[in-house]
N, C-alpha and C. Protein backbone atom coordinates (compact mmCIF):
# COMPACT_ATOMS: atom_id res chain seq x y z
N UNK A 1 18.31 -8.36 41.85
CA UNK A 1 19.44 -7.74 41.17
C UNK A 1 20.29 -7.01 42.22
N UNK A 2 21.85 -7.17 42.26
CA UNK A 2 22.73 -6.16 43.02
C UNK A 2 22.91 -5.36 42.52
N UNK A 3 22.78 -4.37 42.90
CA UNK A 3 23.25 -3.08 42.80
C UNK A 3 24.56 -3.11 42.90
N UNK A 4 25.50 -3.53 43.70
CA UNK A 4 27.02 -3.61 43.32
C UNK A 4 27.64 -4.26 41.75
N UNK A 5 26.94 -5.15 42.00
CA UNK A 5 27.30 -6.14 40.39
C UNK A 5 26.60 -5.55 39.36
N UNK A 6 25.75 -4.20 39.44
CA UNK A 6 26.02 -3.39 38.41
C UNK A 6 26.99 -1.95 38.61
N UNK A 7 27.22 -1.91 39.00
CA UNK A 7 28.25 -0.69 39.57
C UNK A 7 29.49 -1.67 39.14
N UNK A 8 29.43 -2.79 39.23
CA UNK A 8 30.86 -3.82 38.32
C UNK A 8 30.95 -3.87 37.30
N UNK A 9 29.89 -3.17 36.49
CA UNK A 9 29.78 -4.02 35.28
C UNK A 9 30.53 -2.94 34.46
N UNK A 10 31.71 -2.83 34.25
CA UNK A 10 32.47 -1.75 33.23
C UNK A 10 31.97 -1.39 32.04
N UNK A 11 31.77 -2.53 31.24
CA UNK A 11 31.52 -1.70 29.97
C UNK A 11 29.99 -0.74 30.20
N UNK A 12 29.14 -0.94 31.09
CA UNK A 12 28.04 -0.35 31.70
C UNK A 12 28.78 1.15 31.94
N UNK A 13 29.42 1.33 32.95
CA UNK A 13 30.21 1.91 33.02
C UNK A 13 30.42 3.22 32.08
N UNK A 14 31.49 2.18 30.90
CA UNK A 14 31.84 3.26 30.17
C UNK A 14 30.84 3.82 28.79
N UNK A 15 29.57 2.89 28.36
CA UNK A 15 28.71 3.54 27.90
C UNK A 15 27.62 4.75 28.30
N UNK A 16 28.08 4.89 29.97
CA UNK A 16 27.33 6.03 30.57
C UNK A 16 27.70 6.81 30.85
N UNK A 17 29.41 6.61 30.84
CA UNK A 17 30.52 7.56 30.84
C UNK A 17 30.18 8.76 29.74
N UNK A 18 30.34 8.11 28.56
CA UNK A 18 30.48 8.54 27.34
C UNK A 18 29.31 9.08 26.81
N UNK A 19 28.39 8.92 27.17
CA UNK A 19 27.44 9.37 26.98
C UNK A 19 26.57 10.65 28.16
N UNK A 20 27.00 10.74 28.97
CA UNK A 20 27.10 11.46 29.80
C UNK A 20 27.76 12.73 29.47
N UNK A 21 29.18 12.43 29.26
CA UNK A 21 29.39 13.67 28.79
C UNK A 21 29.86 13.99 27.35
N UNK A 22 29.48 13.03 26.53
CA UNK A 22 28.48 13.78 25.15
C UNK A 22 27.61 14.77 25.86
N UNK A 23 26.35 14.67 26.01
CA UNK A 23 25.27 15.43 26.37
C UNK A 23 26.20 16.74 27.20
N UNK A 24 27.08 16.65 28.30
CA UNK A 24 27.15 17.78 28.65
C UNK A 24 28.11 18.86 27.72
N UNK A 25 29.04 17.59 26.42
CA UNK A 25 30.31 18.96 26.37
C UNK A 25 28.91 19.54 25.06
N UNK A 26 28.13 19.11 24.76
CA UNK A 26 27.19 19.90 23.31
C UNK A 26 26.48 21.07 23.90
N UNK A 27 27.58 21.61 25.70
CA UNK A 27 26.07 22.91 25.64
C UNK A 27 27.46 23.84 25.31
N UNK A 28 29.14 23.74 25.69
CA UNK A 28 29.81 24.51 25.41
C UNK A 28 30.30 24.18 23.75
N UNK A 29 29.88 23.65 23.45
CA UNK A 29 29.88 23.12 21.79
C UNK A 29 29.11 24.03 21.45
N UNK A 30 27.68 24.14 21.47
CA UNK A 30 26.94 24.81 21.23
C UNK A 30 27.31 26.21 21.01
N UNK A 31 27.78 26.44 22.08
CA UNK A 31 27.90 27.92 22.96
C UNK A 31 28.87 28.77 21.52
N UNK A 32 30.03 27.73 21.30
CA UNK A 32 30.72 28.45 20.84
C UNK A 32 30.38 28.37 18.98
N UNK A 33 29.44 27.57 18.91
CA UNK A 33 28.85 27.81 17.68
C UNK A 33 28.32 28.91 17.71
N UNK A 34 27.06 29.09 18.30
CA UNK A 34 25.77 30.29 18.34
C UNK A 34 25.99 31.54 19.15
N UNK A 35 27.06 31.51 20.02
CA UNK A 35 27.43 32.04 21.11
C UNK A 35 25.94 32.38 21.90
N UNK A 36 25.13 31.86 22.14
CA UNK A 36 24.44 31.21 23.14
C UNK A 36 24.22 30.04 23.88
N UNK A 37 24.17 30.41 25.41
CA UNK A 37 24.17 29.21 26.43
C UNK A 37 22.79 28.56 25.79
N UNK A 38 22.98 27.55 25.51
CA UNK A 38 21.41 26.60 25.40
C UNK A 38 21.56 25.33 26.40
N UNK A 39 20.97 25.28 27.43
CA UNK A 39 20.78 24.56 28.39
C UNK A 39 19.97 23.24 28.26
N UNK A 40 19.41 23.71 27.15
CA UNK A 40 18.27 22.66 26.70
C UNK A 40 19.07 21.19 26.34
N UNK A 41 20.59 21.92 25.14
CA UNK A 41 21.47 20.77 24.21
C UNK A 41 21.52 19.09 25.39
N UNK A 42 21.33 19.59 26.93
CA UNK A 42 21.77 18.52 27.94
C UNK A 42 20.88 17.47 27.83
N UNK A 43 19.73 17.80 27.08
CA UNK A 43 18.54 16.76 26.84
C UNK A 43 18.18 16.49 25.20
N UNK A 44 19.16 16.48 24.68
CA UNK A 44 18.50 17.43 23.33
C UNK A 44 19.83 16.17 22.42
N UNK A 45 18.71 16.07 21.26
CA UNK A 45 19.36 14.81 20.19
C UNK A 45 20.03 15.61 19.13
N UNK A 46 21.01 15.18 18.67
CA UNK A 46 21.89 16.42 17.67
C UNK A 46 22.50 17.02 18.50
N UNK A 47 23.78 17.49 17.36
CA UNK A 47 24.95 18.40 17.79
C UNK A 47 26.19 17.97 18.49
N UNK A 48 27.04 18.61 18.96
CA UNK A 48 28.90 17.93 19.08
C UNK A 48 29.00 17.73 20.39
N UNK A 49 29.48 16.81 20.68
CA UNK A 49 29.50 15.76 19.34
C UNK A 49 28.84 14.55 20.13
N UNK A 50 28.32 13.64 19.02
CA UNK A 50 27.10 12.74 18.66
C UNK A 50 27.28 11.53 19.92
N UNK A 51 26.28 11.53 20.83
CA UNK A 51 26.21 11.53 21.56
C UNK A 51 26.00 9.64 22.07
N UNK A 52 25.09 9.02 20.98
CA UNK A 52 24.61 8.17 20.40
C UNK A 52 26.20 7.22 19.54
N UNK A 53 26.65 8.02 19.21
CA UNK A 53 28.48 7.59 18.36
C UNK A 53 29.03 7.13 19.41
N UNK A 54 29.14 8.45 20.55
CA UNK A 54 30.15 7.99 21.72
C UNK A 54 29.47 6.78 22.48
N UNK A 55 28.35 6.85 23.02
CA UNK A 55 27.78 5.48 23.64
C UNK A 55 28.34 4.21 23.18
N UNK A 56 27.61 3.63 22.01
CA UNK A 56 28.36 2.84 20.94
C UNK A 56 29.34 2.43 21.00
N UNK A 57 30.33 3.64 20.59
CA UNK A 57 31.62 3.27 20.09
C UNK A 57 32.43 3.02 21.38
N UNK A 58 32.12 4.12 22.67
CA UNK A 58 32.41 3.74 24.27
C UNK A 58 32.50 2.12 24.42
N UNK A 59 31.48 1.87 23.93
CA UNK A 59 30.95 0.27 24.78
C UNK A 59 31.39 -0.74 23.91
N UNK A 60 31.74 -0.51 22.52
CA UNK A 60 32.31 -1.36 21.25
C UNK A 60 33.92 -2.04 22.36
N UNK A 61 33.98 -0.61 22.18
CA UNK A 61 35.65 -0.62 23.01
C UNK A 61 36.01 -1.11 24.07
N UNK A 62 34.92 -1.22 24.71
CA UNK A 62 35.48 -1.17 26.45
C UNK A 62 34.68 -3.30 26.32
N UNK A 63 33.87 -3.51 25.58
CA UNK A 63 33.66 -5.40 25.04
C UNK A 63 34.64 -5.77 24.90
N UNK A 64 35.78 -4.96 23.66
CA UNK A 64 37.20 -5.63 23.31
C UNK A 64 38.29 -5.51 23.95
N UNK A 65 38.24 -4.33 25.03
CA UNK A 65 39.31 -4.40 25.99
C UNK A 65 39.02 -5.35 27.40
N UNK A 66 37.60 -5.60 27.60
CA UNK A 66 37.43 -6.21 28.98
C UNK A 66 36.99 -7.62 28.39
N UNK A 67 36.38 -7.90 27.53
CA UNK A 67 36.00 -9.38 26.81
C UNK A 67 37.04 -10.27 25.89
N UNK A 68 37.77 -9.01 25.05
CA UNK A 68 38.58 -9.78 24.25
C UNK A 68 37.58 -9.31 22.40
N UNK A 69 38.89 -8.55 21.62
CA UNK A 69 38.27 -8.53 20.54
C UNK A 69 38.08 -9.93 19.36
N UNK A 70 38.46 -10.83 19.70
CA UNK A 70 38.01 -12.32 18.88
C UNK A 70 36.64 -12.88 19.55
N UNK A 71 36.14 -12.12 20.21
CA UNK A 71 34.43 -12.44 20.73
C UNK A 71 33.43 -12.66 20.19
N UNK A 72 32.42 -13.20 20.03
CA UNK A 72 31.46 -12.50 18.97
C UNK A 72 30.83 -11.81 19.51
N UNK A 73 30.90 -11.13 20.76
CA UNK A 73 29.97 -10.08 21.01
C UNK A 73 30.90 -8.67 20.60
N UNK A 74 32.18 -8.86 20.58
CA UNK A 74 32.67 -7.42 19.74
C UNK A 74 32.40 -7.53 18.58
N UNK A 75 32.31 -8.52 18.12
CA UNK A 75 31.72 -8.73 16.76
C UNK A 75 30.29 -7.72 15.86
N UNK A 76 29.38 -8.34 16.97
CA UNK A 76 27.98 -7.67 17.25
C UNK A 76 28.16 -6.54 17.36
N UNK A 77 28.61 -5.97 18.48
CA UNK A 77 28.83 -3.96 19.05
C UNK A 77 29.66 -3.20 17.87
N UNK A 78 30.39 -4.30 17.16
CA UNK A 78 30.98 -3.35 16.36
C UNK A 78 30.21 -3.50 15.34
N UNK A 79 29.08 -3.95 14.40
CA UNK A 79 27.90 -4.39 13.95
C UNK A 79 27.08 -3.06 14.43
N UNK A 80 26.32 -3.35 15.55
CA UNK A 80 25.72 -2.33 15.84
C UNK A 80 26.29 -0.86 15.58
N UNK A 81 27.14 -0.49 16.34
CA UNK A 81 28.22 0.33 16.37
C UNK A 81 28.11 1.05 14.67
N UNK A 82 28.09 0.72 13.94
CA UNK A 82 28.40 0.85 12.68
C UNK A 82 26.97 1.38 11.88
N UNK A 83 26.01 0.63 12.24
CA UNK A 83 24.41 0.96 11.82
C UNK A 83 24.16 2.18 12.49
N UNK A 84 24.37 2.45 14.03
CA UNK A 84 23.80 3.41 14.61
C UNK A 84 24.40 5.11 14.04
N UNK A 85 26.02 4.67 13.45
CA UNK A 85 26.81 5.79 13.66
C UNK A 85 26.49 6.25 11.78
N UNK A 86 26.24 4.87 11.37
CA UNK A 86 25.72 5.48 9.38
C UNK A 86 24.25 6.38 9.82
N UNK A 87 23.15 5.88 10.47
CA UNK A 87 22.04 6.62 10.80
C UNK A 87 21.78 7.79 11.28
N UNK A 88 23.04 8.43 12.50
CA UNK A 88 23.29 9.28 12.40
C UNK A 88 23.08 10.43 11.99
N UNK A 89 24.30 9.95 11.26
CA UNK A 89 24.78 11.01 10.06
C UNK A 89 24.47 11.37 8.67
N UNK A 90 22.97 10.03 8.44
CA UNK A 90 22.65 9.66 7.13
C UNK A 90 21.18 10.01 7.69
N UNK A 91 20.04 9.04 7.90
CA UNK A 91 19.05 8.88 7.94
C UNK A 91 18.22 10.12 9.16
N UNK A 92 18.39 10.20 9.98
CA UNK A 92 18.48 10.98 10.87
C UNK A 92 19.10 12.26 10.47
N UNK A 93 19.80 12.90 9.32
CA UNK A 93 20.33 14.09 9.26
C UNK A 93 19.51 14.21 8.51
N UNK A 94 19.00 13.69 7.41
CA UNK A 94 18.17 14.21 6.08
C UNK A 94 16.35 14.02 6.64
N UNK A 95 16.36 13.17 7.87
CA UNK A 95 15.41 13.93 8.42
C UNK A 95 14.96 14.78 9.42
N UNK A 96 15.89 15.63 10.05
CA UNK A 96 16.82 16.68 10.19
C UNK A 96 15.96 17.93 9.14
N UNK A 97 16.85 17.71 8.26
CA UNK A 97 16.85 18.70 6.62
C UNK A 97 15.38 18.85 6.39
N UNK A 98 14.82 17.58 5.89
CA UNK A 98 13.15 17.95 5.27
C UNK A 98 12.42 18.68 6.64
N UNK A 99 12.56 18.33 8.24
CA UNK A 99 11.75 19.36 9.42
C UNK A 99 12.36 20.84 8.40
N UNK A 100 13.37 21.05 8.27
CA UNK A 100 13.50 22.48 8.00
C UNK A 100 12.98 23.21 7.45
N UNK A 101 12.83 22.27 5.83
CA UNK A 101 12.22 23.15 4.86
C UNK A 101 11.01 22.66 5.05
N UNK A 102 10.18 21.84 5.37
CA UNK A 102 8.72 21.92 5.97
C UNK A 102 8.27 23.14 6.81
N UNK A 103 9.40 23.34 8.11
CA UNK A 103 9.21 24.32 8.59
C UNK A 103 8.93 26.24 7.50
N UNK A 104 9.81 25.81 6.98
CA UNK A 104 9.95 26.93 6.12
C UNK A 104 8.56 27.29 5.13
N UNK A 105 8.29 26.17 4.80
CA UNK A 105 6.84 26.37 3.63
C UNK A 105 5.77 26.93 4.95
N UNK A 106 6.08 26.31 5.56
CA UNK A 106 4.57 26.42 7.01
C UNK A 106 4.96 27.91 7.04
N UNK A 107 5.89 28.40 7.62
CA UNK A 107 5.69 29.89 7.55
C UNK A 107 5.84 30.88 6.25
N UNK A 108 5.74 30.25 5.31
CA UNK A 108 5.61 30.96 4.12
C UNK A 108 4.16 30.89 3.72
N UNK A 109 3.74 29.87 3.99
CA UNK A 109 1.67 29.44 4.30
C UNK A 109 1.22 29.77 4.93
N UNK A 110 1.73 30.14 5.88
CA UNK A 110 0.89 30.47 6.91
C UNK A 110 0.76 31.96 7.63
N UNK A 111 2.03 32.72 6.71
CA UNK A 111 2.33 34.29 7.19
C UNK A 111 0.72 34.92 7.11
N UNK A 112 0.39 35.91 8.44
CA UNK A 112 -0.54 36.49 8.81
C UNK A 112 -1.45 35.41 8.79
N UNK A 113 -1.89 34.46 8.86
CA UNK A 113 -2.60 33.79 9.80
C UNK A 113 -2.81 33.31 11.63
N UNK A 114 -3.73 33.34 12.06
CA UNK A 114 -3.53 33.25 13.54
C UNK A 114 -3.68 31.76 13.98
N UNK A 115 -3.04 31.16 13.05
CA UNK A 115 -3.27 29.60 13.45
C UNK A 115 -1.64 29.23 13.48
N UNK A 116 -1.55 28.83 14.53
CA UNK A 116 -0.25 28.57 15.24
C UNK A 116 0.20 27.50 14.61
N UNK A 117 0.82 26.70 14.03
CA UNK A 117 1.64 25.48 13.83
C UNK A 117 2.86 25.53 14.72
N UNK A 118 2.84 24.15 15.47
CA UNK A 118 4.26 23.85 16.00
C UNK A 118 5.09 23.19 15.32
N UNK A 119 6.37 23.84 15.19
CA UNK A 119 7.59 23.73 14.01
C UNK A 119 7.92 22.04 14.44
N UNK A 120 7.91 21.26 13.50
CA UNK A 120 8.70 19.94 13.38
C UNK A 120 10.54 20.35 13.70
N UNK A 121 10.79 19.90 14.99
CA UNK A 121 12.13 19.45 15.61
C UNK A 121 12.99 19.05 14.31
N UNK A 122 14.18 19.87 14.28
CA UNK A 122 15.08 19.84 13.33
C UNK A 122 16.45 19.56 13.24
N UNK A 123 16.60 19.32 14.79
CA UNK A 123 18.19 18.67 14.88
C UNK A 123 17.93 17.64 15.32
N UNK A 124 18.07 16.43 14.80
CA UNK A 124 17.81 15.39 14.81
C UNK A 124 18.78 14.39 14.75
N UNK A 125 19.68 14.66 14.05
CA UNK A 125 20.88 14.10 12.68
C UNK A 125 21.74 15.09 13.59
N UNK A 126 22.88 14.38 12.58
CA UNK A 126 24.13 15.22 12.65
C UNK A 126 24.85 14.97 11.64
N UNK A 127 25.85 15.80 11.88
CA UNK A 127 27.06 15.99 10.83
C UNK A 127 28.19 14.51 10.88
N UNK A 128 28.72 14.68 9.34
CA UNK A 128 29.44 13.69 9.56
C UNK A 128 30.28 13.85 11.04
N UNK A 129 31.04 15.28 10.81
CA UNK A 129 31.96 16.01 12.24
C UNK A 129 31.40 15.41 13.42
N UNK A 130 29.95 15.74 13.57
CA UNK A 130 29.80 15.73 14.91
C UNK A 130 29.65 14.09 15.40
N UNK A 131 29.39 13.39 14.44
CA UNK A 131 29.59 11.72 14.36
C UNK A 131 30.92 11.63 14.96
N UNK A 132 32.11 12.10 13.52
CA UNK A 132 33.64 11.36 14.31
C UNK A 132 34.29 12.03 15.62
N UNK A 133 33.13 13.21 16.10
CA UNK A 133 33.63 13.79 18.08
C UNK A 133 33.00 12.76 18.43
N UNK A 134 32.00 12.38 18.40
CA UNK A 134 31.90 11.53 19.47
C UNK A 134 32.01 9.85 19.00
N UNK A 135 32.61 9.51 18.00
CA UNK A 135 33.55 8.06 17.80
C UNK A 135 34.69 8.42 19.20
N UNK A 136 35.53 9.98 18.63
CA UNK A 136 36.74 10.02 19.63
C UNK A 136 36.15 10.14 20.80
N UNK A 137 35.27 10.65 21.10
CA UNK A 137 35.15 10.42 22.60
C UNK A 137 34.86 9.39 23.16
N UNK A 138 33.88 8.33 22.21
CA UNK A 138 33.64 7.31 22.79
C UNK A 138 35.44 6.45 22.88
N UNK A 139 36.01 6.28 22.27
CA UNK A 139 37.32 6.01 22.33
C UNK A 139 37.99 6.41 23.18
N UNK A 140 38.14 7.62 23.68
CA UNK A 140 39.04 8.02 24.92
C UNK A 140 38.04 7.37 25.79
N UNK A 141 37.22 7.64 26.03
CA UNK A 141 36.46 7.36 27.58
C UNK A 141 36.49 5.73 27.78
N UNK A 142 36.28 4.50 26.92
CA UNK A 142 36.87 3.31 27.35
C UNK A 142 38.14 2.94 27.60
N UNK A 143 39.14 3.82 26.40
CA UNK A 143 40.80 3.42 26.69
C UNK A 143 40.87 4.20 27.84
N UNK A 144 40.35 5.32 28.48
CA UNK A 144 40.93 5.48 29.33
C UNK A 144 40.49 4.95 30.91
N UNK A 145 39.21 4.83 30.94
CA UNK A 145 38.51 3.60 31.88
C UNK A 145 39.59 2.38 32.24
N UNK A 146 39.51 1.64 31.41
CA UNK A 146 40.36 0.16 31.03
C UNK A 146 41.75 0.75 31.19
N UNK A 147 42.24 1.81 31.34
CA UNK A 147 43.72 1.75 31.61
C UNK A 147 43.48 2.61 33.40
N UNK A 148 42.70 3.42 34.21
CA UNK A 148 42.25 3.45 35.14
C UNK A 148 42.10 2.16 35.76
N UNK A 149 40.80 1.22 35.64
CA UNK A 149 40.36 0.57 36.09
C UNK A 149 40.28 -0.90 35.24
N UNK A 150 41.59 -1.66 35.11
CA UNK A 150 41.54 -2.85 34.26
C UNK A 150 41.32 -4.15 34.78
């Protein structure tokens, strides 16, 4: 494998673009939600915006600008594209929701006991919102790739 002829490969490119900095803008996203720095959000599934949307929708875009949208592989990405970004915001948020209130019974069961339970991870999902930030981001970051580098 070359290592140059992947460093060519654009839509590669712009799905790591976009996803890249998903992960970094969700710690000043964060920030200005909770007004705490969480350093963690840079590794961390959930929150603004959807990080998993922008990848996707990055690479949907950057197939139909560098392949041609009558393809069937834009066909496919926008297929995929579409499953990943309903799961999201659907399947992945509501299991999201039940960690919470699981969490919640566990410490309502478990108050004054010395038996530790570790809380089931609860941002998981996201918001519809934090879905359509990162559709737009995945969108700027290929149109603007492909008009950089066409």
């Amino acid at each position: 494998m070359n290592l140059l002829a992947v460093l060519d490969n654009k839509v590669l490119i712009a799905v790591l673009t976009a996803w890249l900095l998903a992960q970094v803008l969700k710690i000043p996203t964060e920030y200005i939600r909770s007004r705490r720095w969480m350093w963690a959000m840079l590794f961390a599934a959930g929150g603004m915006p959807s990080s998993h949307s922008a990848l996707l929708v990055s690479g949907t875009l950057a197939v139909g600008l560098y392949y041609g949208f009558d393809t069937p592989l834009f066909g496919i990405a926008v297929g995929i594209t579409m499953i990943v970004a309903h799961d999201a915001s659907g399947v992945r948020r509501q299991a999201g929701m039940h960690a919470e209130r699981i969490n919640l019974l566990f410490e309502e069961l478990l108050k004054g006991h010395l038996w530790d339970e570790k809380g089931l991870k609860e941002v998981i999902g996201h918001t519809p919102l934090e879905v359509i930030g990162g559709i737009i981001l995945g969108l700027l970051v290929a149109f603007t790739q492909w008009k950089v580098w066409p």
